[in-house]
N, C-alpha and C. Protein backbone atom coordinates (compact mmCIF):
# COMPACT_ATOMS: atom_id res chain seq x y z
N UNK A 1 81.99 -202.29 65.56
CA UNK A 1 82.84 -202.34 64.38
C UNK A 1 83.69 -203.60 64.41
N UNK A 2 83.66 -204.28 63.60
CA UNK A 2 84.41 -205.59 63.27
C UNK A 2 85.97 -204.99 63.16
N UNK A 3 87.10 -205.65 63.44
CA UNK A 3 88.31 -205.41 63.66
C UNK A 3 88.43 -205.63 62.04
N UNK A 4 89.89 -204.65 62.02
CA UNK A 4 90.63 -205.08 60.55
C UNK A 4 91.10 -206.11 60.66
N UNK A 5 91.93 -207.14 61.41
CA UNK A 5 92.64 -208.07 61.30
C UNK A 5 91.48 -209.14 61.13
N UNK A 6 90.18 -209.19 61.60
CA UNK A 6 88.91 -210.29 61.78
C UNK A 6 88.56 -210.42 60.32
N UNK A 7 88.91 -209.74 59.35
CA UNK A 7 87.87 -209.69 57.84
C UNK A 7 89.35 -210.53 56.63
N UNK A 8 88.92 -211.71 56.26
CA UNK A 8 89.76 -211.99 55.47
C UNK A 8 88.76 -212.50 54.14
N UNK A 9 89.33 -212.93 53.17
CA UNK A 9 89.09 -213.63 52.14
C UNK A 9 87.98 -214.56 51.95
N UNK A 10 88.50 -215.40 53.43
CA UNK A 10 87.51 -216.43 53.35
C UNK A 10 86.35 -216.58 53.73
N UNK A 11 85.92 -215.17 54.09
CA UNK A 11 84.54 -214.59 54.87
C UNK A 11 83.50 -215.46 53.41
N UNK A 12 82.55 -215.28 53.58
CA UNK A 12 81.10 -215.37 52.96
C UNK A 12 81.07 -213.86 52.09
N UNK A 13 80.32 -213.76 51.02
CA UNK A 13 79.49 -212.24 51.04
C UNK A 13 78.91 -211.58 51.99
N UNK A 14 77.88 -212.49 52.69
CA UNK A 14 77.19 -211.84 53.77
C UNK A 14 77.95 -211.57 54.67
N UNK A 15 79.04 -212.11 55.02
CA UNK A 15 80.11 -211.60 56.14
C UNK A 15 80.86 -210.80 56.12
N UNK A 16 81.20 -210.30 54.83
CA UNK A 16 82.00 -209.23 54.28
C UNK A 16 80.48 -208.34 54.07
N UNK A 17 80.10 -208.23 53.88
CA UNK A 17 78.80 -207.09 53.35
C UNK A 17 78.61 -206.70 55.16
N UNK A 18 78.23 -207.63 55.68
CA UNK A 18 78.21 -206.80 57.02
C UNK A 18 79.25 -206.41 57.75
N UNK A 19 80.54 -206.88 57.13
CA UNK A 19 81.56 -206.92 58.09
C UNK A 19 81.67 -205.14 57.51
N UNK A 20 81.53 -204.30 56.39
CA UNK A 20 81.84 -203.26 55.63
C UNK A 20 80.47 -202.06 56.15
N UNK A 21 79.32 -202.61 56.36
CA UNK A 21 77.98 -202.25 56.96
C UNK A 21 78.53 -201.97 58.74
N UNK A 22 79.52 -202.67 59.17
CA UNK A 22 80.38 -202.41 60.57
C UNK A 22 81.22 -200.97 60.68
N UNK A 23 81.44 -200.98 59.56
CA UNK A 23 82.65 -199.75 59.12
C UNK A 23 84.29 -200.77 58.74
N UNK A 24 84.10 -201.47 58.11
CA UNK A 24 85.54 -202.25 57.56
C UNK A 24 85.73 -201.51 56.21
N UNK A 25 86.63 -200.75 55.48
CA UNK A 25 86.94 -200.45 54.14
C UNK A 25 87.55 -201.85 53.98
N UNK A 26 88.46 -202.84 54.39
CA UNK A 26 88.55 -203.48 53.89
C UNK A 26 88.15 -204.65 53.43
N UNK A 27 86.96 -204.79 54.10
CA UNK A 27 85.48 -205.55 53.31
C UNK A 27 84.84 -205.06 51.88
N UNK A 28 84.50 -204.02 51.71
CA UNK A 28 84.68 -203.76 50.95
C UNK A 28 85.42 -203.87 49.46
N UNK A 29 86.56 -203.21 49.97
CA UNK A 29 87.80 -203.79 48.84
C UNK A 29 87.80 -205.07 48.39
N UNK A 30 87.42 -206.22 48.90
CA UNK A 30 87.77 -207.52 49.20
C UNK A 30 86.31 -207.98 48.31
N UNK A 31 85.06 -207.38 48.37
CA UNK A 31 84.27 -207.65 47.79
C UNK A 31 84.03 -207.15 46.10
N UNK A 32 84.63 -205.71 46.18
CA UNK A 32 85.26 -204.77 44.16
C UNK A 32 86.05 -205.95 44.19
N UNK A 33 86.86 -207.08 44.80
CA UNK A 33 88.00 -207.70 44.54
C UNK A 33 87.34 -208.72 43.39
N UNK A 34 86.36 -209.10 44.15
CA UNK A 34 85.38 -210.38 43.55
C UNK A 34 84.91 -209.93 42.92
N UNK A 35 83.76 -209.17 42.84
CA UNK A 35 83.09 -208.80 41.53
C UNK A 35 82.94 -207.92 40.51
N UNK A 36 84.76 -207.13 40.68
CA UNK A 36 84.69 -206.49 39.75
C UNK A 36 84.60 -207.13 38.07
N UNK A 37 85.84 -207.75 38.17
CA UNK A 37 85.88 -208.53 37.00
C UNK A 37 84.23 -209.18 35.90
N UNK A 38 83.69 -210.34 37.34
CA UNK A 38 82.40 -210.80 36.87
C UNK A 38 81.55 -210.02 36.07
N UNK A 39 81.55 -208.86 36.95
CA UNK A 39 80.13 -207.88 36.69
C UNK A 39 80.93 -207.12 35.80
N UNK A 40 81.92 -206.88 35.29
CA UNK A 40 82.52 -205.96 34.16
C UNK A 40 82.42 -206.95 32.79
N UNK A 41 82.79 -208.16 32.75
CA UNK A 41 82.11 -209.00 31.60
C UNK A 41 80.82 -208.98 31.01
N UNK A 42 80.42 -209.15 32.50
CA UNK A 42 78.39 -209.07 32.14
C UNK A 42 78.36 -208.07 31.58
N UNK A 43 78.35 -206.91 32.00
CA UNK A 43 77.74 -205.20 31.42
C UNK A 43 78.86 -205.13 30.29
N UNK A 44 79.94 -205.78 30.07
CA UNK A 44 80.67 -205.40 28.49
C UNK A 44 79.99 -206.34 27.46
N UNK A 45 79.42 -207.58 27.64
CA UNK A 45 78.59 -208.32 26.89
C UNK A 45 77.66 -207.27 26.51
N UNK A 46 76.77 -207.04 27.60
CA UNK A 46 75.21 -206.19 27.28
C UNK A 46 75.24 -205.13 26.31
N UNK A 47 76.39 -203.93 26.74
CA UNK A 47 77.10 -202.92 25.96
C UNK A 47 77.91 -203.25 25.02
N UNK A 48 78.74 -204.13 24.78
CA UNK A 48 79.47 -203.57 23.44
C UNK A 48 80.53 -202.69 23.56
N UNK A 49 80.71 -202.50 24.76
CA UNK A 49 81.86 -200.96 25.17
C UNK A 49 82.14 -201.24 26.59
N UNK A 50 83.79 -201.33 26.10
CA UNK A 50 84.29 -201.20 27.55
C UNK A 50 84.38 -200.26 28.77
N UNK A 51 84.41 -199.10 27.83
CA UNK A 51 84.88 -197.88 28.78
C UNK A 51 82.90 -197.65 29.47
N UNK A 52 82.04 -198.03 28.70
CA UNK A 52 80.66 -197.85 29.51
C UNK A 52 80.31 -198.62 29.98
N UNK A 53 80.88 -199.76 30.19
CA UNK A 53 80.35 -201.12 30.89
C UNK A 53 81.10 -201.13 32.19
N UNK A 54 82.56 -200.43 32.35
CA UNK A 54 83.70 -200.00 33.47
C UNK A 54 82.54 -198.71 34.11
N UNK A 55 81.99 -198.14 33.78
CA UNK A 55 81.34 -196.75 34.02
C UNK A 55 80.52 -197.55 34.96
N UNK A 56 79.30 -198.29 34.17
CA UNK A 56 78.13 -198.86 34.88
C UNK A 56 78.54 -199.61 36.26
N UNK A 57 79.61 -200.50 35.92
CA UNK A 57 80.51 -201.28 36.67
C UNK A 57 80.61 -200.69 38.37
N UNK A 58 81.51 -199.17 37.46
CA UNK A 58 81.76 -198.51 38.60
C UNK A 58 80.56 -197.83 39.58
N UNK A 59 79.43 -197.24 39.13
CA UNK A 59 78.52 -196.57 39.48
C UNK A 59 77.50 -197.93 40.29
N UNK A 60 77.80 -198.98 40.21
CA UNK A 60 77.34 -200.37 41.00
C UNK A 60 78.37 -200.23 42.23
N UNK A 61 79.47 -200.04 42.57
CA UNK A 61 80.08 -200.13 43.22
C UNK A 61 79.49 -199.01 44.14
N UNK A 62 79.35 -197.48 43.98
CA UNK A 62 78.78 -196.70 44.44
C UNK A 62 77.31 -197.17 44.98
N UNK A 63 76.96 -197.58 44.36
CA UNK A 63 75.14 -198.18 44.91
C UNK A 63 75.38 -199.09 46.02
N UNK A 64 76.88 -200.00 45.99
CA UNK A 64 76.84 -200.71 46.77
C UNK A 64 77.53 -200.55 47.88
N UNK A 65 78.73 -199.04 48.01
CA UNK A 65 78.66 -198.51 48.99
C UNK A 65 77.66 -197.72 50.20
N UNK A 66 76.61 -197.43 49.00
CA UNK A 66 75.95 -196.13 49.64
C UNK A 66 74.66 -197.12 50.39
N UNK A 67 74.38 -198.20 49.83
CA UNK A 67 73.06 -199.08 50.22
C UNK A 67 73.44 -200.52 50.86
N UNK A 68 75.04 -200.70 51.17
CA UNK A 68 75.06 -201.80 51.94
C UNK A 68 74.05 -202.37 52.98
N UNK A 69 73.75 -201.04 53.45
CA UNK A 69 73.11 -201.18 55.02
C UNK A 69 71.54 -201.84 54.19
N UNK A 70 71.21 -202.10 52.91
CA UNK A 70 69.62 -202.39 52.94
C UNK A 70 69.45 -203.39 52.23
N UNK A 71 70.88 -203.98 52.11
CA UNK A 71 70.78 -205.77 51.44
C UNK A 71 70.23 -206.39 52.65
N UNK A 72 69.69 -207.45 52.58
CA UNK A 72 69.04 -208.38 53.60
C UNK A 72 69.57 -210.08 52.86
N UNK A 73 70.27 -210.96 53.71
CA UNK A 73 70.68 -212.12 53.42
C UNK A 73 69.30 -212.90 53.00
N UNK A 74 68.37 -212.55 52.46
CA UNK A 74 67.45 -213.36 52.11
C UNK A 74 67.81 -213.60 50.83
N UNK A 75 68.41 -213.33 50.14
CA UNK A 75 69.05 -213.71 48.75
C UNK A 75 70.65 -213.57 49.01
N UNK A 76 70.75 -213.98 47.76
CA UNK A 76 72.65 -214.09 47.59
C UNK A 76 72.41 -212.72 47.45
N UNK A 77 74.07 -212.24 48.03
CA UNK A 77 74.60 -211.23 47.55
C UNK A 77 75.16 -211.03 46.13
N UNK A 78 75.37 -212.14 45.47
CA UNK A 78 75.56 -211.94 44.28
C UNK A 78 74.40 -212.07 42.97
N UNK A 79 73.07 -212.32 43.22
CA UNK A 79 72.36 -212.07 42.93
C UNK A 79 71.50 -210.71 43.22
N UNK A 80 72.02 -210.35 44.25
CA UNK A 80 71.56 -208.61 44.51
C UNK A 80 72.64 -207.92 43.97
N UNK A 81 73.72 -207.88 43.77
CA UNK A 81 74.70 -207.33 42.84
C UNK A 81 74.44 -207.29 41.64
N UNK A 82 74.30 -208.40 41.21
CA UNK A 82 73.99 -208.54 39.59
C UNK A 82 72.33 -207.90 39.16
N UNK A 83 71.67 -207.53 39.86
CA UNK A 83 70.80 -206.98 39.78
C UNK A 83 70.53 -205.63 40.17
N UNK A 84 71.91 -204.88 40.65
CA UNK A 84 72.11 -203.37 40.44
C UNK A 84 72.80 -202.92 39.28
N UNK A 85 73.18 -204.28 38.94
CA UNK A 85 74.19 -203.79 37.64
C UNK A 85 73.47 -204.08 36.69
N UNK A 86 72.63 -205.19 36.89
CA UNK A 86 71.34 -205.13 35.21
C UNK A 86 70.89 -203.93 35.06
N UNK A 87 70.10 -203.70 36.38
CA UNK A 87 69.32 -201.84 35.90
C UNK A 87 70.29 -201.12 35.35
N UNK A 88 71.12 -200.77 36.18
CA UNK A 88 72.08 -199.25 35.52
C UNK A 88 72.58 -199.94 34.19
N UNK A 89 72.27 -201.01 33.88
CA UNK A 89 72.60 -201.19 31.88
C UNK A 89 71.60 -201.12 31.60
N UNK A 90 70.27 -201.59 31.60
CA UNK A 90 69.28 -201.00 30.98
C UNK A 90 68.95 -199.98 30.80
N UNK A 91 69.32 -198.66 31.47
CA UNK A 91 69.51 -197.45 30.66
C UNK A 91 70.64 -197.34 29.74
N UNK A 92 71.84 -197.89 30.18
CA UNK A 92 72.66 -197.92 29.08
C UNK A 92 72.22 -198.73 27.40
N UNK A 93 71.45 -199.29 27.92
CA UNK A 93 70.57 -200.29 26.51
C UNK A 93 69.48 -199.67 25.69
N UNK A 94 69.91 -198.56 26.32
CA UNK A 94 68.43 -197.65 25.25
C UNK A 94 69.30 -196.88 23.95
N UNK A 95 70.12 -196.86 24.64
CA UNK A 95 71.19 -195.79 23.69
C UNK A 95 72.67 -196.73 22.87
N UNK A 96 72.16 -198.20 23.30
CA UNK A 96 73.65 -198.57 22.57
C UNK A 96 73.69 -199.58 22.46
N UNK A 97 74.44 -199.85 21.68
CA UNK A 97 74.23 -200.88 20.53
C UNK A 97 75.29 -202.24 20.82
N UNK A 98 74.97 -203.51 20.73
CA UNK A 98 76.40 -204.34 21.39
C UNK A 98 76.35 -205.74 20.68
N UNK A 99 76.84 -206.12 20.98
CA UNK A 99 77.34 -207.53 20.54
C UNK A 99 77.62 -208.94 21.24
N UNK A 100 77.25 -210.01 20.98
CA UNK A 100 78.22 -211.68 21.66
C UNK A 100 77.58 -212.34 21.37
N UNK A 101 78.28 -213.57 21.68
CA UNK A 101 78.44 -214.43 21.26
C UNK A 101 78.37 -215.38 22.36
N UNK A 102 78.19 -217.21 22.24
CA UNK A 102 78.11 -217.62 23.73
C UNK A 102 78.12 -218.62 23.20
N UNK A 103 78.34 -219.88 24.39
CA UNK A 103 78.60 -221.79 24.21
C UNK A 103 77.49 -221.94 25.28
N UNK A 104 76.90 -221.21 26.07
CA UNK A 104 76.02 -221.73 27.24
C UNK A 104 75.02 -222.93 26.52
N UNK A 105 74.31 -224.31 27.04
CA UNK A 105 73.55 -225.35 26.52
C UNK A 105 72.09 -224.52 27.12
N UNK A 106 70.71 -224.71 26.39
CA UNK A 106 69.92 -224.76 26.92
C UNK A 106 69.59 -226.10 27.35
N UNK A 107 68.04 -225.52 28.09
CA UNK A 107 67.82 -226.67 28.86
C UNK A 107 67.42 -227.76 27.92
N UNK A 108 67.63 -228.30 26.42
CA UNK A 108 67.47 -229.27 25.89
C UNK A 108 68.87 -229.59 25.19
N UNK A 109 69.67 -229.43 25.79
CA UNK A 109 71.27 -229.21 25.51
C UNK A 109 71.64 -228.54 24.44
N UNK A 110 71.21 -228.11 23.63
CA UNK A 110 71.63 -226.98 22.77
C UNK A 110 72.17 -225.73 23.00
N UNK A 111 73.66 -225.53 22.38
CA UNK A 111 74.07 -224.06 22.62
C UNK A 111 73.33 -222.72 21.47
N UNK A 112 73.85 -221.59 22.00
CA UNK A 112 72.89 -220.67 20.85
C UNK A 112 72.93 -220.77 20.04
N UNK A 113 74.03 -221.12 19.34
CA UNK A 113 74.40 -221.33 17.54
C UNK A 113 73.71 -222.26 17.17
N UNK A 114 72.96 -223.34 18.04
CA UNK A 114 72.69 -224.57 17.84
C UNK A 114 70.99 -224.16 17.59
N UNK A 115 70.48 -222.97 18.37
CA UNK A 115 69.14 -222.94 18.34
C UNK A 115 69.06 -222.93 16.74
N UNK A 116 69.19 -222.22 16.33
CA UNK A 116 69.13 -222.35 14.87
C UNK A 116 69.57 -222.82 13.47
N UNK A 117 70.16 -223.82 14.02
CA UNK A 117 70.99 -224.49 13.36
C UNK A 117 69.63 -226.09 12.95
N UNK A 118 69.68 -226.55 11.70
CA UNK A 118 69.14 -227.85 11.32
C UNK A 118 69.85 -228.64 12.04
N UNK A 119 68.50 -229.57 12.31
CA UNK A 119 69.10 -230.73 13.44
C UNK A 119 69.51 -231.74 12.46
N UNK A 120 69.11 -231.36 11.29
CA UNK A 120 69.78 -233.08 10.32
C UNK A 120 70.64 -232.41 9.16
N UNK A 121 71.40 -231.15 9.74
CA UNK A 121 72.57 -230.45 8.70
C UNK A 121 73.82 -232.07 8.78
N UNK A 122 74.46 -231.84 7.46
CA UNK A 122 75.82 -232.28 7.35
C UNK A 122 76.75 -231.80 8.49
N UNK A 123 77.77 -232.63 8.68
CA UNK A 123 79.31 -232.43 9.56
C UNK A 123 79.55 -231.62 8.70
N UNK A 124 79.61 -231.06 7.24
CA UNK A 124 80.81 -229.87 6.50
C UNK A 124 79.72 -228.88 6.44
N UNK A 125 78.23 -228.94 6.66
CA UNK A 125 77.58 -227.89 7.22
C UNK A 125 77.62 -227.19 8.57
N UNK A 126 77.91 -228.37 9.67
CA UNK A 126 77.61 -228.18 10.94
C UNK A 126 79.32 -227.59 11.68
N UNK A 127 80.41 -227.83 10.74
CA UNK A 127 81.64 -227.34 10.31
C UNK A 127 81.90 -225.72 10.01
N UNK A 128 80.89 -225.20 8.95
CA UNK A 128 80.48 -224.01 8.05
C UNK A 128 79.59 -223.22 9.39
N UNK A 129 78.74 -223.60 10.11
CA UNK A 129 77.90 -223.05 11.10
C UNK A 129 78.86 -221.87 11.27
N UNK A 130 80.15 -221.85 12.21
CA UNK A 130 80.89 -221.20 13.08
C UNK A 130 80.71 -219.71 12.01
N UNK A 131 80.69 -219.93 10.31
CA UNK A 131 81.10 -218.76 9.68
C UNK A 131 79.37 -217.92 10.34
N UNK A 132 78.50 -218.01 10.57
CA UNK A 132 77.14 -217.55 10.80
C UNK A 132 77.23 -216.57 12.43
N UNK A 133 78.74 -217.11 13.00
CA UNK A 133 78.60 -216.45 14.64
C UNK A 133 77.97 -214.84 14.43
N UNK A 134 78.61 -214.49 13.05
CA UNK A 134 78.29 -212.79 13.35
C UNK A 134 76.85 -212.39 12.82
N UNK A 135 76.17 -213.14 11.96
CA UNK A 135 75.51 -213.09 11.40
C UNK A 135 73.96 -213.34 12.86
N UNK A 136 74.68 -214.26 13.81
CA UNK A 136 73.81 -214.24 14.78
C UNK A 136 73.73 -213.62 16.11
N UNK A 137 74.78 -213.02 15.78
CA UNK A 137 75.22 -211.71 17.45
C UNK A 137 74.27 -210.67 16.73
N UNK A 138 74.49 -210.18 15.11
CA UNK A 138 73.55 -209.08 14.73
C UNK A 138 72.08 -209.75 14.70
N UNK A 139 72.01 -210.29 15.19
CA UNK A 139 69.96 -210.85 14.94
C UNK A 139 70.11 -210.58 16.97
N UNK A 140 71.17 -211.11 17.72
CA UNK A 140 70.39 -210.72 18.74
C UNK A 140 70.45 -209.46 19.23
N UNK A 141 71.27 -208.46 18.40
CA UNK A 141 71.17 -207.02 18.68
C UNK A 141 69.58 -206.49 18.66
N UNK A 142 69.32 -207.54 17.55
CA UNK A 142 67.84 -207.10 17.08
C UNK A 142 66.52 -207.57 18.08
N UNK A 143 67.10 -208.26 19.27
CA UNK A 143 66.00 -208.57 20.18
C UNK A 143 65.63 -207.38 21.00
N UNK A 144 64.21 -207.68 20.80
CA UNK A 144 63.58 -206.75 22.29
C UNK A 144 64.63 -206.48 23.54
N UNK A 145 64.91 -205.56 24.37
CA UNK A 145 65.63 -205.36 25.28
C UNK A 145 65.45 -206.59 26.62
N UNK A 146 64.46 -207.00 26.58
CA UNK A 146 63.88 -208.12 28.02
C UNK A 146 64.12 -209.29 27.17
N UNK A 147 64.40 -209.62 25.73
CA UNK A 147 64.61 -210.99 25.71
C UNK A 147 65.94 -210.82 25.74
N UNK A 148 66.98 -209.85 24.89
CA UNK A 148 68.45 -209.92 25.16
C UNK A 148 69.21 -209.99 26.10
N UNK A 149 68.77 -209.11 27.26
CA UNK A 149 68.70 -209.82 28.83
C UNK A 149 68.76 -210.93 29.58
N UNK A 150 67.66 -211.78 29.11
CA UNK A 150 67.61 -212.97 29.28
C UNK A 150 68.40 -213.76 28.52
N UNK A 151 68.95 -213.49 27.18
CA UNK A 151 69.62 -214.30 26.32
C UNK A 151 71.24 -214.25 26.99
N UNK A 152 71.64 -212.88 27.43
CA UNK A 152 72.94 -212.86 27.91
C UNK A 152 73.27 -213.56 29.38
N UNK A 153 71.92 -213.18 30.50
CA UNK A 153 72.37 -214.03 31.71
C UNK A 153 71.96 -215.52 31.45
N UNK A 154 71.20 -216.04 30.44
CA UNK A 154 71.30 -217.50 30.73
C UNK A 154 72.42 -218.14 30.08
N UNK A 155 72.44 -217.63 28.41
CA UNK A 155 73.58 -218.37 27.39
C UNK A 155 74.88 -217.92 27.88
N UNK A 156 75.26 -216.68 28.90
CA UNK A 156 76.92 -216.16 28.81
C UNK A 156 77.30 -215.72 30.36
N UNK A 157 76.17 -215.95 31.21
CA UNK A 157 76.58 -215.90 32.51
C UNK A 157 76.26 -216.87 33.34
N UNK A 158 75.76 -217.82 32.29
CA UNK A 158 75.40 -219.27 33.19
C UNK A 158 74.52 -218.87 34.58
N UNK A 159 73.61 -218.30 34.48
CA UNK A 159 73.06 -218.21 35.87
C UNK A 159 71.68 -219.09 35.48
N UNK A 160 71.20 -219.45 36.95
CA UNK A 160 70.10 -220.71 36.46
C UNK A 160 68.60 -219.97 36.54
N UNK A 161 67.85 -220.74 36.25
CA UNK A 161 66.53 -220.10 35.86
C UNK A 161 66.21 -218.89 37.49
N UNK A 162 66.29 -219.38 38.22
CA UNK A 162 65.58 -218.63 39.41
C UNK A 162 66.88 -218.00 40.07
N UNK A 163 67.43 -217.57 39.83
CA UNK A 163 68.60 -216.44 39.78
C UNK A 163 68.15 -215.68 38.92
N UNK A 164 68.13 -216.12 36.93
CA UNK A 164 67.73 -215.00 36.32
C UNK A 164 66.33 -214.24 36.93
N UNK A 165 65.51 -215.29 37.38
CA UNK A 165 63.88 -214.53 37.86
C UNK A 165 64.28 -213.59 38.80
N UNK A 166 65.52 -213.37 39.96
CA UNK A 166 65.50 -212.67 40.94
C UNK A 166 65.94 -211.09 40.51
N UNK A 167 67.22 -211.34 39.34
CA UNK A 167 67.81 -210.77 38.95
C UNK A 167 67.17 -209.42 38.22
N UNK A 168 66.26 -210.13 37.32
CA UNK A 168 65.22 -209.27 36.53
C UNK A 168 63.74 -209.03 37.23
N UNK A 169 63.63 -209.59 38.60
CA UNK A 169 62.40 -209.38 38.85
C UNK A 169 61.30 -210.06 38.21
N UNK A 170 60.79 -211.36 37.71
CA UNK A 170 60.35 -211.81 36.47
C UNK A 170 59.61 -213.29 37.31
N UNK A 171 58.40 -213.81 37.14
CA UNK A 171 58.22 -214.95 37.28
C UNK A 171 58.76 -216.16 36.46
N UNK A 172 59.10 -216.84 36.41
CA UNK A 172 59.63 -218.27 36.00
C UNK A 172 59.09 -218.58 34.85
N UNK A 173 57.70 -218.61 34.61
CA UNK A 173 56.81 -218.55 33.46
C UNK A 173 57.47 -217.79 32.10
N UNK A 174 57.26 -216.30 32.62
CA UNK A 174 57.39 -215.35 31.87
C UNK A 174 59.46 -215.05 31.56
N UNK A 175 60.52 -215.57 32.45
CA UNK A 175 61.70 -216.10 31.81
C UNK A 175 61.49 -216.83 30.98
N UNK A 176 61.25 -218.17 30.89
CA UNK A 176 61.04 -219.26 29.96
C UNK A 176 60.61 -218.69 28.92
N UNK A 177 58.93 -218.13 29.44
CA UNK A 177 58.81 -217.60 27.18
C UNK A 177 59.63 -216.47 26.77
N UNK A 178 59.96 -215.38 27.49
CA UNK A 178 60.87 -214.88 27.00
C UNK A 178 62.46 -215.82 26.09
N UNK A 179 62.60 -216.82 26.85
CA UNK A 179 63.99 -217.32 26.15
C UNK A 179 63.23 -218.05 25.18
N UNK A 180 61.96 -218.57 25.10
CA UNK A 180 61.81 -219.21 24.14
C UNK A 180 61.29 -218.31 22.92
N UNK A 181 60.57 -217.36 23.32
CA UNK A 181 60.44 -216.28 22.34
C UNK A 181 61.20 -215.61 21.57
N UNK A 182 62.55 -215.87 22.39
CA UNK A 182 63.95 -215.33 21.74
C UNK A 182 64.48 -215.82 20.48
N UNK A 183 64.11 -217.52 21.24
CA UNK A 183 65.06 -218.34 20.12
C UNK A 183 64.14 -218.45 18.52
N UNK A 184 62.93 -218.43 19.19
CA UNK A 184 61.47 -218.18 17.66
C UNK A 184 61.99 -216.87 16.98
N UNK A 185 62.40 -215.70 17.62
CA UNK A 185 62.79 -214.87 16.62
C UNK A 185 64.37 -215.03 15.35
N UNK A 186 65.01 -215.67 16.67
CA UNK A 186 66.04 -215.78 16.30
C UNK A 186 66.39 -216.72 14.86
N UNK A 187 65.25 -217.95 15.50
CA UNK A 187 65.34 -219.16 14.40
C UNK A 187 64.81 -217.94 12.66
N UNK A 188 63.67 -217.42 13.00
CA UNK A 188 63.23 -216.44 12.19
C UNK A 188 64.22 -215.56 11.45
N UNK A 189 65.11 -214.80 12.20
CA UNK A 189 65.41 -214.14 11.43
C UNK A 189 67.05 -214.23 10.77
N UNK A 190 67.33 -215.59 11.12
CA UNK A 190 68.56 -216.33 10.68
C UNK A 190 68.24 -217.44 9.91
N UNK A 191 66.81 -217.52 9.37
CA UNK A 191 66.47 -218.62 8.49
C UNK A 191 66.96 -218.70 7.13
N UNK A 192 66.74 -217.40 6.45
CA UNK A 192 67.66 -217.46 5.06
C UNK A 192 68.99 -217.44 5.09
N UNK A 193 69.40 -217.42 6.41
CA UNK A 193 70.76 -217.50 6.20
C UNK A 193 71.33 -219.18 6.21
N UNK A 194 70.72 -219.52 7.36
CA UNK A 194 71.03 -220.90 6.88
C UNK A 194 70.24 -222.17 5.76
N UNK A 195 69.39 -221.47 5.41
CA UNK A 195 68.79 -221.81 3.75
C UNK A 195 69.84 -221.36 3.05
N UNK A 196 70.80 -220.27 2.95
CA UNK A 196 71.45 -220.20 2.03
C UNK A 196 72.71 -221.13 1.94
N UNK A 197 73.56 -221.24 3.37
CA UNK A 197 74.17 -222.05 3.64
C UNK A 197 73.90 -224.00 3.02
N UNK A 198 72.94 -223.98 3.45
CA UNK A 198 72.34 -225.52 2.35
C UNK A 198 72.35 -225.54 1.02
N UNK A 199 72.49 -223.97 0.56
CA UNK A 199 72.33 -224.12 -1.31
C UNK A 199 73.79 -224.23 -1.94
N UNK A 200 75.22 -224.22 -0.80
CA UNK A 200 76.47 -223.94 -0.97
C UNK A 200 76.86 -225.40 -1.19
């Protein structure tokens, strides 16, 4: 057992994950310290609801008491975190309905608002865009569950391509068309809206 006074702050994940796998509660604590917050953003993005995204939140914390002992440092710990907390929202994603919004660039520097946005709009069009934010959180309500996924950890959790692949389990290939499949729907089904916007 690792001493209480040996476990501080400045440990690693993996040093705190084993230092708590030793019998430390206060490894532990020190690790809800760090990712509560993170991982309560993520799952309130996905959901739409605080009090079920705190639920999921919490019930990750439980997974990550009860299964410390079967993380293996071959990945980040925070990529094995964020990937107990994707699943337990994907059941929450069958039943509920959510919302956001995001500035993340894709990889051709474009942010989301931008995927669909005309590349040769006016400045008092490209001005007018911002009124469309809601108009495009409800189109990505409307994505398949595996592209909205992908739309939230790349555009609003900044995680990079092969993090999201670990996260979701997913080859590299099949991320990519998913985000690009996203933005084809997206451009799709926000097209009359910004056709209408050009007739103003």
């Amino acid at each position: 057992m690792i001493p209480r006074s040996t476990v501080t702050n400045r440990m690693t994940d993996e040093e705190l994950v084993a230092a708590f796998v030793s019998g430390s509660g206060e490894a532990f604590t020190l690790l809800v310290g760090k990712y509560k917050n993170p991982l309560l953003n993520y799952v309130c993005r996905m959901l739409g609801d605080y009090e079920g995204a705190l639920d999921v939140v919490q019930d990750t914390f439980v997974r990550l008491h009860g299964k410390a002992d079967t993380y293996r440092p071959v990945a980040k710990f925070s990529t094995w975190i964020y990937t107990i907390a994707s699943n337990l929202a994907r059941t929450e994603l069958r039943r509920r309905k959510w919302g956001l919004s995001g500035s993340r660039r894709d990889g051709e520097g474009r942010m989301l608002v931008e995927v669909v946005a005309d590349p040769g709009e006016s400045p008092e069009q490209t001005a007018g865009r911002s009124m469309a934010v809601e108009k495009i959180e409800a189109a990505v309500k409307a994505l398949p569950p595996a592209f909205r996924e992908a739309v939230v950890l790349f555009y609003l959790e900044d995680k990079g391509y092969e993090e999201i692949c670990e996260i979701l389990g997913v080859r590299m290939g099949t991320l990519k068309s998913r985000l690009s499949r996203a933005r084809l729907l997206l451009e799709r089904a926000l097209r009359p809206v910004m056709e209408h916007d050009e007739t103003d």
